[in-house]
Every structure is written in structure tokens, then in C-alpha cells.
N, C-alpha and C. Protein backbone atom coordinates (compact mmCIF):
# COMPACT_ATOMS: atom_id res chain seq x y z
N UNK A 1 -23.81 55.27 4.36
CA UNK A 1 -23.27 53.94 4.19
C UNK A 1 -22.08 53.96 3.26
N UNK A 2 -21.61 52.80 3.27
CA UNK A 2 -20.02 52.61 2.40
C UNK A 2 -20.67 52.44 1.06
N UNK A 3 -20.28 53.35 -0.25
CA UNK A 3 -20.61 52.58 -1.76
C UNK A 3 -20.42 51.72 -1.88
N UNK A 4 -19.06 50.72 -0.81
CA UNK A 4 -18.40 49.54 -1.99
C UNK A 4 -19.39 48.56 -1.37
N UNK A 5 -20.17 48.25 -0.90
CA UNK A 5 -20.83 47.31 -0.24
C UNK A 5 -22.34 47.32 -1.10
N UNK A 6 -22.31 46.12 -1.16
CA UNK A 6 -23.77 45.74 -2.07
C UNK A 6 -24.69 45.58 -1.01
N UNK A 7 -25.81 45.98 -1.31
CA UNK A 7 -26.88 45.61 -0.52
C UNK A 7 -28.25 45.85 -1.37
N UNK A 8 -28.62 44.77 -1.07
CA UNK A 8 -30.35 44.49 -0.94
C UNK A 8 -31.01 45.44 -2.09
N UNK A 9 -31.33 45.24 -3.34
CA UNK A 9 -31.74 46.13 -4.25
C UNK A 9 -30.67 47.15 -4.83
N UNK A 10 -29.62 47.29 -4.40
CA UNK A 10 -28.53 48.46 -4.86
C UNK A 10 -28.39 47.91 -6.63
N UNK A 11 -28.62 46.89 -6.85
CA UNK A 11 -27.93 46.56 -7.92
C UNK A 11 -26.99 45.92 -8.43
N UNK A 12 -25.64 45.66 -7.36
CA UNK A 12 -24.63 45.24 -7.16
C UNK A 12 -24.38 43.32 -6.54
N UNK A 13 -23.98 43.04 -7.62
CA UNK A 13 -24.05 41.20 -7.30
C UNK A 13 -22.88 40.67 -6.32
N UNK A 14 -22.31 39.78 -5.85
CA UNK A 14 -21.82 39.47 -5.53
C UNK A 14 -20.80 38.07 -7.04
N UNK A 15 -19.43 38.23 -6.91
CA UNK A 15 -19.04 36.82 -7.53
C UNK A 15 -18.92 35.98 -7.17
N UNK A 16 -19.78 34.98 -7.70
CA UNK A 16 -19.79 33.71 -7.18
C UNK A 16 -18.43 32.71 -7.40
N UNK A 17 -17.67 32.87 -8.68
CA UNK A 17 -16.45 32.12 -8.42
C UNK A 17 -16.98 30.37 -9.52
N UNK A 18 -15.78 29.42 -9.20
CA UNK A 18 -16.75 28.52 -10.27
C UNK A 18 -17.24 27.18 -9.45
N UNK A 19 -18.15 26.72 -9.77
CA UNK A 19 -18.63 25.06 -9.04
C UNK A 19 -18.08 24.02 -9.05
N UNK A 20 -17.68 22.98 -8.60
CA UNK A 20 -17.20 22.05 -8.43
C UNK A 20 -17.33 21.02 -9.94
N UNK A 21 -18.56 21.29 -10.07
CA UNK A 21 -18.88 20.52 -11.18
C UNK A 21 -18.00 21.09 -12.55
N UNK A 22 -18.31 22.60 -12.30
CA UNK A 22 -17.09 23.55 -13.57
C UNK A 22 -15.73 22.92 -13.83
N UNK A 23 -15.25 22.73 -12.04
CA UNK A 23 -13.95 22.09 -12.13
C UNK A 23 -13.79 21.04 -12.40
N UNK A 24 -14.60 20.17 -12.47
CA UNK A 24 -14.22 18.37 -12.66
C UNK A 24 -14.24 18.55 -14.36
N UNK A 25 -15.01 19.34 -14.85
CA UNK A 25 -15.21 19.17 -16.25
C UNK A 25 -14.10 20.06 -16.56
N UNK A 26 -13.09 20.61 -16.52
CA UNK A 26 -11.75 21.75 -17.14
C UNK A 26 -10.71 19.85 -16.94
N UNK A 27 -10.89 19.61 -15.62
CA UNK A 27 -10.03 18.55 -15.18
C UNK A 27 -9.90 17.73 -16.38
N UNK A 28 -10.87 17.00 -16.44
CA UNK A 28 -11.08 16.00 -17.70
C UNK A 28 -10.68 16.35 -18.46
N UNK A 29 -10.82 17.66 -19.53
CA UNK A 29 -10.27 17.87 -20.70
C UNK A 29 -8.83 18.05 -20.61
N UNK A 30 -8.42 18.55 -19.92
CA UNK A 30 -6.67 18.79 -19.99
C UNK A 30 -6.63 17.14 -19.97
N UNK A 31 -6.94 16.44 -18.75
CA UNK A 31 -6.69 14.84 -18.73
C UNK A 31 -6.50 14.25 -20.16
N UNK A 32 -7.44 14.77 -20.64
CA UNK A 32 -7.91 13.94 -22.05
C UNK A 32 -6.41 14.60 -22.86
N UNK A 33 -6.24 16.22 -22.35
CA UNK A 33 -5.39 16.34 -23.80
C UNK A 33 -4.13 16.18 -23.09
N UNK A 34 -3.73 15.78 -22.25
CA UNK A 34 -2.52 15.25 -21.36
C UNK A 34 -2.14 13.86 -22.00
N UNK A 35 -3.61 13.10 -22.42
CA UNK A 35 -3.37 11.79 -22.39
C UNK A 35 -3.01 11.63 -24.56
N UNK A 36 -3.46 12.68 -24.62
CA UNK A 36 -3.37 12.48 -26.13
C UNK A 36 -1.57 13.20 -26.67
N UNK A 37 -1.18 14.14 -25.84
CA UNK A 37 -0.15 15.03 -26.03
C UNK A 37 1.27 14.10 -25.21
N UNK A 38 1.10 13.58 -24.29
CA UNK A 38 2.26 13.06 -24.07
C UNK A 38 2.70 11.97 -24.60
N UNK A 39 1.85 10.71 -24.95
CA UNK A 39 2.76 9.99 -25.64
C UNK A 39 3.38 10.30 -26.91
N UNK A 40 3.07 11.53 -28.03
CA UNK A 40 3.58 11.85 -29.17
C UNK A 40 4.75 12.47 -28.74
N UNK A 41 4.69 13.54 -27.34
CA UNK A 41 6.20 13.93 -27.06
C UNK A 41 6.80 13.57 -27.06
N UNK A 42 6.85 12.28 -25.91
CA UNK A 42 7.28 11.25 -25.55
C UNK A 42 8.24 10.46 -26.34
N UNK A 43 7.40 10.21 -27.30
CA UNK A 43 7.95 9.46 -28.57
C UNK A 43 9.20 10.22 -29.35
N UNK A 44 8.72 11.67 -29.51
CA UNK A 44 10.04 12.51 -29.87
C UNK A 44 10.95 12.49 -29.39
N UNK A 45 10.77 12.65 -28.04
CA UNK A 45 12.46 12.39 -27.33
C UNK A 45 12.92 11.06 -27.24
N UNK A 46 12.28 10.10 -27.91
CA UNK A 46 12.87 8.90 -27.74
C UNK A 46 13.65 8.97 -29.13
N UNK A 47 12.68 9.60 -30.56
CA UNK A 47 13.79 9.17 -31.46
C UNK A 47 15.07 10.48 -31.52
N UNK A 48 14.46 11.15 -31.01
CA UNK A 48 16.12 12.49 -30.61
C UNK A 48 17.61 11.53 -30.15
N UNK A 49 17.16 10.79 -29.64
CA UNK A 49 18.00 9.94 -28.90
C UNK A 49 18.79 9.27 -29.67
N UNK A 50 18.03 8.18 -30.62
CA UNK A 50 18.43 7.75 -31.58
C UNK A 50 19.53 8.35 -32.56
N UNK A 51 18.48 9.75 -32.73
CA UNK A 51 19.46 10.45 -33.90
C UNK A 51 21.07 10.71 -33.42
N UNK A 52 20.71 11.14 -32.14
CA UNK A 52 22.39 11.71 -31.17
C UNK A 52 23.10 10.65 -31.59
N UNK A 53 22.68 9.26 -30.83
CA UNK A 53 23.30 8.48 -30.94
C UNK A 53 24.37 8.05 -32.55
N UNK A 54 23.61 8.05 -33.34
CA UNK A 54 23.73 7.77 -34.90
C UNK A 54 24.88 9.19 -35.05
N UNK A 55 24.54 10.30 -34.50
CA UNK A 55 25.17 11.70 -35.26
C UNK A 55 26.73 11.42 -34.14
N UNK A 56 26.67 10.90 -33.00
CA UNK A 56 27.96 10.63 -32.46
C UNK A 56 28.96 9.59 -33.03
N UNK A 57 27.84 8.43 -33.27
CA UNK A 57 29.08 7.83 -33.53
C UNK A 57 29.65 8.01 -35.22
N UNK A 58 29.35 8.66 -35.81
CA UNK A 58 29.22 8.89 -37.00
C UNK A 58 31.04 10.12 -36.57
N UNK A 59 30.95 10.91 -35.58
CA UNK A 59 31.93 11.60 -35.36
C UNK A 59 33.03 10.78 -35.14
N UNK A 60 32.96 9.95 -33.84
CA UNK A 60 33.80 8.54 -33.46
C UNK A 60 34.82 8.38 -34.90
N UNK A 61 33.47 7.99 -35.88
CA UNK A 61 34.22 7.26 -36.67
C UNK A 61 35.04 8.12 -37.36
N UNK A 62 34.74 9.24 -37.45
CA UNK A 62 36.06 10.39 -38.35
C UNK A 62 37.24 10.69 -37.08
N UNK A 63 36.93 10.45 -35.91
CA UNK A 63 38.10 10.56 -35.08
C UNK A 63 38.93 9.39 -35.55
N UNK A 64 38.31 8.33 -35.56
CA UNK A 64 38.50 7.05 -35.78
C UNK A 64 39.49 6.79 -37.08
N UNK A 65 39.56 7.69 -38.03
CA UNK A 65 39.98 7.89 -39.38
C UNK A 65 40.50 8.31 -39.51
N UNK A 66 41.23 9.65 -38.46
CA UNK A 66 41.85 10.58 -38.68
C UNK A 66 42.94 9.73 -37.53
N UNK A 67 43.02 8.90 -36.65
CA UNK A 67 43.72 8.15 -36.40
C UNK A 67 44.60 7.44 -36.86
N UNK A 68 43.92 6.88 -37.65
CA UNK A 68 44.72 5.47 -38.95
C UNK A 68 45.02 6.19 -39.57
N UNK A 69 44.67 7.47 -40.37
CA UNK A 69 46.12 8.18 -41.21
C UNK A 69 46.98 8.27 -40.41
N UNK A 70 46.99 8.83 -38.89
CA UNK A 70 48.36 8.56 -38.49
C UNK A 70 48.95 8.14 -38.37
N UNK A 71 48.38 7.08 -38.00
CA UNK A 71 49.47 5.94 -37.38
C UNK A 71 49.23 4.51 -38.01
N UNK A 72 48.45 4.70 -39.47
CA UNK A 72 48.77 3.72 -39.85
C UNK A 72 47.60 2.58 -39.41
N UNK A 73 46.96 2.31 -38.96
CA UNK A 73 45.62 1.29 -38.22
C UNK A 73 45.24 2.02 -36.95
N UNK A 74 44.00 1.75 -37.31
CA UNK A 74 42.79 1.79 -36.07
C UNK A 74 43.93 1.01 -34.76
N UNK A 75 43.10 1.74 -33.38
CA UNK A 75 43.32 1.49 -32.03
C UNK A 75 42.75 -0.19 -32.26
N UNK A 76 43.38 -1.14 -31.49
CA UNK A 76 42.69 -2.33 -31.21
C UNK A 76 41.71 -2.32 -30.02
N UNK A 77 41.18 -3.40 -29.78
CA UNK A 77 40.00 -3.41 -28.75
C UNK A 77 40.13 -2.61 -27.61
N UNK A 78 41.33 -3.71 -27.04
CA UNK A 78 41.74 -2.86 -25.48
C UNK A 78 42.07 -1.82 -25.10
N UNK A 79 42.32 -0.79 -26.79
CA UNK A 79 42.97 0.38 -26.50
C UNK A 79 41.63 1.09 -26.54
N UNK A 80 40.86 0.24 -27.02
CA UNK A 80 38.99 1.16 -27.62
C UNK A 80 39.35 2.89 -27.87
N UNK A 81 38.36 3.30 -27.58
CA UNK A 81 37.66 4.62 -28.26
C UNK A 81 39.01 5.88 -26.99
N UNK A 82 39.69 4.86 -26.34
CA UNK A 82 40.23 5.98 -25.43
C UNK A 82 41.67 6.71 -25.70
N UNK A 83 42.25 5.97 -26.77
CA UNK A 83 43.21 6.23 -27.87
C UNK A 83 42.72 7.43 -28.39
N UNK A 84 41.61 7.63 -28.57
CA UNK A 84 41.16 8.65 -29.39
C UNK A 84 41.99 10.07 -28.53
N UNK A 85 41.63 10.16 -27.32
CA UNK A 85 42.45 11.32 -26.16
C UNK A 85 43.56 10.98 -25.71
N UNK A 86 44.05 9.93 -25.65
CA UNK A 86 45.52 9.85 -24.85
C UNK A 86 46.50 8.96 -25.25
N UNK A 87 47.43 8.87 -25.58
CA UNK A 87 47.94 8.72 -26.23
C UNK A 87 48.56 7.03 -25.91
N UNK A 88 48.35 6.08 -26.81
CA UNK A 88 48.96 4.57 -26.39
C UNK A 88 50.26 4.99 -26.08
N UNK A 89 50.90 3.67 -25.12
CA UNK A 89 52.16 3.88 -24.63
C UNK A 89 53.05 3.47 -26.18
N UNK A 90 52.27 1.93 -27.40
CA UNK A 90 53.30 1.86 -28.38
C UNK A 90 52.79 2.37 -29.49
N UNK A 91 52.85 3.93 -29.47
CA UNK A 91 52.05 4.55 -30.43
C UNK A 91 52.95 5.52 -31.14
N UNK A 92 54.21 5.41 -31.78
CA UNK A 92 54.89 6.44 -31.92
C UNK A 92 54.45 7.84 -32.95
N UNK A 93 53.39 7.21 -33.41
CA UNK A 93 52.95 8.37 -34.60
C UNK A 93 51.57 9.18 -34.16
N UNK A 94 51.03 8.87 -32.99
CA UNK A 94 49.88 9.68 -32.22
C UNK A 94 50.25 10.82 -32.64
N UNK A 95 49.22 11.29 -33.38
CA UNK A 95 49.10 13.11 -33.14
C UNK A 95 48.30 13.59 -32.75
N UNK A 96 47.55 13.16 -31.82
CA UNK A 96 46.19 13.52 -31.25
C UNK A 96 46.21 14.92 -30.51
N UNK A 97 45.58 14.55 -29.38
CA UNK A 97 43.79 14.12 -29.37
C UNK A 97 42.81 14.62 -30.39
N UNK A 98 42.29 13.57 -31.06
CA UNK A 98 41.65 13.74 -31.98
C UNK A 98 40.36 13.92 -32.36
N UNK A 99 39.58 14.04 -30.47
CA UNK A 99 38.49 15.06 -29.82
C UNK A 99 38.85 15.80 -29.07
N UNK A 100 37.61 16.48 -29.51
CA UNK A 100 37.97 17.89 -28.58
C UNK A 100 37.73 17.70 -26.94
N UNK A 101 36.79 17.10 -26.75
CA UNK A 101 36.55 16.64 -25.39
C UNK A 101 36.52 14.85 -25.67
N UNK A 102 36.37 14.63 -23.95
CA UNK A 102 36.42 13.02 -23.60
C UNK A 102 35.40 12.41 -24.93
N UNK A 103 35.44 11.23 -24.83
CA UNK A 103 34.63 10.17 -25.75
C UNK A 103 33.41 10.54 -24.80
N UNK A 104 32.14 10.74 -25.46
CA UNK A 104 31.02 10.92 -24.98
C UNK A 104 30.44 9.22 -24.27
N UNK A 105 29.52 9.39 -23.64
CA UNK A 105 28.66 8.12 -23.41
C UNK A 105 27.71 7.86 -24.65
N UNK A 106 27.05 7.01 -24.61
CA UNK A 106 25.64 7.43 -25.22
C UNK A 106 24.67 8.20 -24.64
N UNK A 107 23.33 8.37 -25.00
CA UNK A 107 22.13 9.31 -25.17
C UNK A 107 21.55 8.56 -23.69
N UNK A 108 21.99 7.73 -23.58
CA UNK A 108 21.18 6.74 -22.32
C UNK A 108 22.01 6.69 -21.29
N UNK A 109 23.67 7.30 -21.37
CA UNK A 109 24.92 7.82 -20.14
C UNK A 109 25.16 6.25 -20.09
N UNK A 110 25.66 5.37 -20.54
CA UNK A 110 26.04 4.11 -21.43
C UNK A 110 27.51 4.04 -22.11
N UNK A 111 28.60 3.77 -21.74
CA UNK A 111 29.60 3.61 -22.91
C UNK A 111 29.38 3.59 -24.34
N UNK A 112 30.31 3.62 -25.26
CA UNK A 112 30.08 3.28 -26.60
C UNK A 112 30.84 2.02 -26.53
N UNK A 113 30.60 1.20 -27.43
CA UNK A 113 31.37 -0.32 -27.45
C UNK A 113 32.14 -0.01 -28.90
N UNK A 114 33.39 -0.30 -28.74
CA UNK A 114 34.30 -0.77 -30.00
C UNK A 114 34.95 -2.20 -30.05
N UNK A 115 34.95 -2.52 -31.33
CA UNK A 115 35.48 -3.47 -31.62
C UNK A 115 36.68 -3.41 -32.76
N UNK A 116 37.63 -4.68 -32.77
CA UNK A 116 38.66 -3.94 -33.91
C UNK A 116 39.21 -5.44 -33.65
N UNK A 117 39.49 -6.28 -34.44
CA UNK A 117 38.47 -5.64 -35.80
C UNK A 117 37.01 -6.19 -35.58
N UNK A 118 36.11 -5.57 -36.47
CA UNK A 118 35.00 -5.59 -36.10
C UNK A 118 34.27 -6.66 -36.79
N UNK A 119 32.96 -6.88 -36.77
CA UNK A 119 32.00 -7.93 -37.25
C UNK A 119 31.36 -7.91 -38.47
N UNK A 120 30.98 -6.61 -38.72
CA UNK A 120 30.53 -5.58 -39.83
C UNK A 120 31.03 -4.71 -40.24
N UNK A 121 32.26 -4.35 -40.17
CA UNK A 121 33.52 -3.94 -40.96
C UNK A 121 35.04 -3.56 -40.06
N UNK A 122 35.74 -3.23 -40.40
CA UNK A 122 37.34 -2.65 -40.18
C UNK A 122 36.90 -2.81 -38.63
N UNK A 123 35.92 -1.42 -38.41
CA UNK A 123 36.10 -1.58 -36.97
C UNK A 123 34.32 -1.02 -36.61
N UNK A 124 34.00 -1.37 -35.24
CA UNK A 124 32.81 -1.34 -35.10
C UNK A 124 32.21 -0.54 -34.07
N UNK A 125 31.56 0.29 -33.84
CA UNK A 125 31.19 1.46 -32.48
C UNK A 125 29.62 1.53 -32.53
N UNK A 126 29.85 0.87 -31.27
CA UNK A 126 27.71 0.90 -31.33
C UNK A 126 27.28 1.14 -29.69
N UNK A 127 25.97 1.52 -29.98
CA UNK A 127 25.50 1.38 -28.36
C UNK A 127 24.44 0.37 -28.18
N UNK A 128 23.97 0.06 -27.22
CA UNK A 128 23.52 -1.21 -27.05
C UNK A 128 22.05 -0.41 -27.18
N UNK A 129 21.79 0.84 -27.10
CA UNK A 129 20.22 1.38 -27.31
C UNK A 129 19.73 1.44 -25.95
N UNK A 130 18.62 2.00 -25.57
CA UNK A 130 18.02 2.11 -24.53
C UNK A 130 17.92 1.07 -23.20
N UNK A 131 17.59 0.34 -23.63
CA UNK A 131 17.68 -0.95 -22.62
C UNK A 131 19.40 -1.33 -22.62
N UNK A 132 20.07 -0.71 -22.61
CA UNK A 132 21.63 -1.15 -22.47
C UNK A 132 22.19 -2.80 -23.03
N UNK A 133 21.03 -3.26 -23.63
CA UNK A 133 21.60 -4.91 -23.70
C UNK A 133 21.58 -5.45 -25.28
N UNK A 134 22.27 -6.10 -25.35
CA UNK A 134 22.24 -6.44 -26.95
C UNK A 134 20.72 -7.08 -27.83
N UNK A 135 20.57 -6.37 -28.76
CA UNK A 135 19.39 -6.45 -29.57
C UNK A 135 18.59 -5.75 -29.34
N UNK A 136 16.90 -6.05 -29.43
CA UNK A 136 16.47 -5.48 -28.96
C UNK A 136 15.53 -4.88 -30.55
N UNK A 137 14.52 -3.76 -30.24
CA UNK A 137 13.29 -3.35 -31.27
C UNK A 137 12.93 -1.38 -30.84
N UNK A 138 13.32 -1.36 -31.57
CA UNK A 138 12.67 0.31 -31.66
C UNK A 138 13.86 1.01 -30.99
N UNK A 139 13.65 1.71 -29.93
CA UNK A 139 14.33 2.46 -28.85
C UNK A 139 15.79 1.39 -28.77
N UNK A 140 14.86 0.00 -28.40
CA UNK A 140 15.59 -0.49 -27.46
C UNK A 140 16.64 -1.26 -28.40
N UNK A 141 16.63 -1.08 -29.95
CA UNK A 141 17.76 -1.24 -31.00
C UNK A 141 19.16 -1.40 -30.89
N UNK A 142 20.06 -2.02 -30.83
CA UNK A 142 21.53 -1.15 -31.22
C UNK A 142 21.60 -0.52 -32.31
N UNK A 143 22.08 0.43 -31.99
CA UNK A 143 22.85 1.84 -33.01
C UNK A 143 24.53 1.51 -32.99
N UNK A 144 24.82 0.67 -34.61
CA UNK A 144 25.99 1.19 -34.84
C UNK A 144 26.46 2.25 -36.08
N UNK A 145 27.71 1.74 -36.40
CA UNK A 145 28.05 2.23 -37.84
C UNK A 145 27.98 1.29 -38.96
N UNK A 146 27.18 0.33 -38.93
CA UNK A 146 27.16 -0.50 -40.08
C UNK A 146 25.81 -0.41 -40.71
């Protein structure tokens, strides 16, 4: 006969593999730690967001600064944050571009909003926060520079 084959008194078991019942109970616990582990992630990448937001426009505003030494005042509204790369047509003292790349969006792919002059000081760069709309609580906050 073949060794690899078990039979009848040889000694040799067969694997049984696991029960249904084994599996419903592995199920549950990941469930359980699925349900306990994602909203804390969750939550992290929401305030990551925040921070970007805060650490961008915080740059804005030194582009923003390094502007008005040039030329003397901040871009006005209509010229917004896009002065920052190209140059106004009545701008004779532009020495830009004064990013390295385009004006970013926000963390949420959202414009940044400027104002000039602003509400809460000289000039103002905020994002409207998660929910894209003014006001708002937690996430859904505006992030400016004031």
C-alpha cells in the first residue's frame, strides 16, 4: 500500500480544517476591533487636514508678504492669491513668482478665499473647511489666518 494514505488504525488523522461556528466567532472580533479602530483613524485624518490647511495658508501668507515688500501693498481681491504666480498687468514692481508651484486648493480640493482688505486684518485667506460653506463646527470650521 501507499504510506501517505491513512487508514483505519495506522495512526494517521485526517485535518479537519475550522467550523463554521470558529468562523463567525474570528468574524465578530475583528468586527468589534474594526468598529473600535476606525473611528479614531478616521478622526486623524480629519485633523491632518486641518493642520495642512492652517500650515498652507500660513505659507500664502509669507508669499503674501514677500509681495508687499515689492510692490508696496498686497494684491486686491480680484487679483486674489493668483498674483502670487503671474504677474498683474498694473504691477510694475512684480518680482515674482513668489511660489514655487500654482496656489494650492485646500485639503478638501476647494479654493482658498482672499480678501483685501480683509475683515480680521490687512488681508484675509481662509478655507471654508470641510463642508465647503461658511461656518460651521469641528472639521466643518473655517480655517483662516486670523
Amino acid at each position: 500500500m501507499f504510506p501517505f494514505i491513512a487508514t483505519p488504525g495506522s495512526g494517521l488523522s485526517r485535518n479537519r480544517g475550522f467550523t463554521l461556528l470558529e468562523l463567525l466567532v474570528v468574524l465578530v472580533i475583528l468586527g468589534l476591533l474594526a468598529g473600535y479602530v476606525a473611528p479614531k483613524y478616521f478622526a486623524q485624518i480629519g485633523k491632518s487636514e486641518v493642520k495642512t490647511a492652517k500650515a498652507q495658508i500660513v505659507a500664502l501668507e509669507k508669499a503674501l508678504d514677500q509681495y508687499r515688500i515689492d510692490t508696496g501693498h498686497y494684491p486686491n481681491t480680484e487679483q486674489g492669491l493668483a498674483a502670487l504666480n503671474a504677474k498683474p498687468a498694473d504691477e510694475p514692481h512684480w518680482e515674482g513668482p513668489y511660489l514655487k508651484k500654482a496656489v494650492p486648493n485646500d485639503p478638501w480640493g476647494k479654493p482658498y478665499q482672499y480678501k483685501m482688505p480683509g475683515e480680521h486684518g490687512e488681508v484675509d485667506i481662509f478655507s471654508f473647511g470641510r463642508d465647503g460653506t461658511s461656518g460651521g463646527s469641528g472639521e466643518d470650521a473655517d480655517i483662516g489666518n486670523w
